[in-house]
Protein backbone atom coordinates (compact mmCIF):
# COMPACT_ATOMS: atom_id res chain seq x y z
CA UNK A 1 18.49 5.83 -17.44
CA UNK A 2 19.49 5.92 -13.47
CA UNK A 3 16.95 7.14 -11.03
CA UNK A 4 18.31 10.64 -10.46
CA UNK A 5 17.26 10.95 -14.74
CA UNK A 6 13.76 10.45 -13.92
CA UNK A 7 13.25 10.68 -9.88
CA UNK A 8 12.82 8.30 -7.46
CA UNK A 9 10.94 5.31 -7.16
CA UNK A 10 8.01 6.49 -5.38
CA UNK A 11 7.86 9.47 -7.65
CA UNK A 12 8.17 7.06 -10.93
CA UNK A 13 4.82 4.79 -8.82
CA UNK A 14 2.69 7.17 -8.24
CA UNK A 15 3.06 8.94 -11.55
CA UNK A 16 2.57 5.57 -13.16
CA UNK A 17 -0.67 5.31 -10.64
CA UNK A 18 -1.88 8.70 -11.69
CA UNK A 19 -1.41 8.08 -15.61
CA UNK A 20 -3.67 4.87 -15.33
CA UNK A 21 -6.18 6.74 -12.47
CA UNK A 22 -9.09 8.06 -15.34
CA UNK A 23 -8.61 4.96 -17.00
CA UNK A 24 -10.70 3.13 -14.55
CA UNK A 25 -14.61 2.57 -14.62
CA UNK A 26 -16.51 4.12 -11.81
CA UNK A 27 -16.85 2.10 -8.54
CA UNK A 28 -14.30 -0.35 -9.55
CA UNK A 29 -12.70 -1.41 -6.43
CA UNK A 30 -8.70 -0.64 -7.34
CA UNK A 31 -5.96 -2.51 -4.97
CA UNK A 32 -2.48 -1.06 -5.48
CA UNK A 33 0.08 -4.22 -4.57
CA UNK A 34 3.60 -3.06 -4.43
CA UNK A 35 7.15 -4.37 -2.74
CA UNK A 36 8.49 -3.14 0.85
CA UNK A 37 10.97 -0.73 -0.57
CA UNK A 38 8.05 1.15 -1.94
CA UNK A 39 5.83 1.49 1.24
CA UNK A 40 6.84 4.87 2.20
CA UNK A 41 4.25 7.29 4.11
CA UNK A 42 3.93 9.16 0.72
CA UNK A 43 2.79 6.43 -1.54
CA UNK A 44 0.48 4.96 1.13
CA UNK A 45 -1.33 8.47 1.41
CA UNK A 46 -1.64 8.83 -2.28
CA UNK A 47 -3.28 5.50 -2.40
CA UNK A 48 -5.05 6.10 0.78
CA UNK A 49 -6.41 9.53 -0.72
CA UNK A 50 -8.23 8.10 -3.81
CA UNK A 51 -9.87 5.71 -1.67
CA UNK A 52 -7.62 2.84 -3.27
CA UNK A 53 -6.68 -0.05 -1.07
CA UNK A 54 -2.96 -1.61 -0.87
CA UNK A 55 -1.55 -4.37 0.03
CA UNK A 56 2.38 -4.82 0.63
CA UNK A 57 5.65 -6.40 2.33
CA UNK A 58 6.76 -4.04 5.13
CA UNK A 59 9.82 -4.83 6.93
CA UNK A 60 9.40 -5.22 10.88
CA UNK A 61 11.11 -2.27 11.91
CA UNK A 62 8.53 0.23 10.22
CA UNK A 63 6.78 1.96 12.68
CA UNK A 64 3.18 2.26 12.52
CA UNK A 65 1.78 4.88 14.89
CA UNK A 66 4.97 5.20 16.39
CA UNK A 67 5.08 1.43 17.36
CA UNK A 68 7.52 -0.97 15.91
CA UNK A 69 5.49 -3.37 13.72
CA UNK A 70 7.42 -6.83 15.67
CA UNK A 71 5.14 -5.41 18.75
CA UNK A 72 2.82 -3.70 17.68
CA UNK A 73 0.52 -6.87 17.78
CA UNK A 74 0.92 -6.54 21.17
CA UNK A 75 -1.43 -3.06 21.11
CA UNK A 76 -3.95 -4.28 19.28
CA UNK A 77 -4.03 -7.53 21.62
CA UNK A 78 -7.88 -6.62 23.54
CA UNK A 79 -9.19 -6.01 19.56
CA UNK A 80 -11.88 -8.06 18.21
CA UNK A 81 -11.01 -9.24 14.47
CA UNK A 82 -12.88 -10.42 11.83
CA UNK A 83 -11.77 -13.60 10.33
CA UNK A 84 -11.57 -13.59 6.46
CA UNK A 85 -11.33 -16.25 3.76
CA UNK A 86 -10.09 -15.01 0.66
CA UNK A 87 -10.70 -17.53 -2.38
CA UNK A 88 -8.52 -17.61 -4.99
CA UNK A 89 -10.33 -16.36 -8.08
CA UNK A 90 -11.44 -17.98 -11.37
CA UNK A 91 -9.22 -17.80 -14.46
């Protein structure tokens, strides 16, 4: 089956996202994790819009608000961040 048989990518993710969406228990915090080829502007606003988190590879020469990501470090230089220690979680 090629992609043109059944849409694109980002049309086959976020119909697979919506077809597991009422499957999950109320106030369950949901993070979608997905490759760079499928971090388009559409995807991360359907995530986005459920109030899902993501987390993803994006190539440096994505823009984000209309800055290259290679500089856009340089915009958020005068920021204050909040450093964060993820633990890697019990199996």
């Amino acid at each position: 089956m090629s992609e043109s048989d059944c849409g694109s990518k980002n049309t086959i993710a976020r119909e697979m996202l919506k077809r597991i969406a009422p499957l999950l228990s109320e106030g369950w915090t949901v993070v979608v994790q997905f490759d760079s080829w499928q971090a388009s502007n559409k995807i991360l606003k359907f995530v986005h819009r459920r109030k899902w988190q993501f987390t993803c590879g994006v190539k440096l020469t994505r823009k984000l608000d209309g800055v290259s990501l290679g500089t856009h470090h340089r915009k958020l230089k005068h920021k204050v961040y909040t450093t964060s220690l993820v633990k890697k979680g019990e199996a």
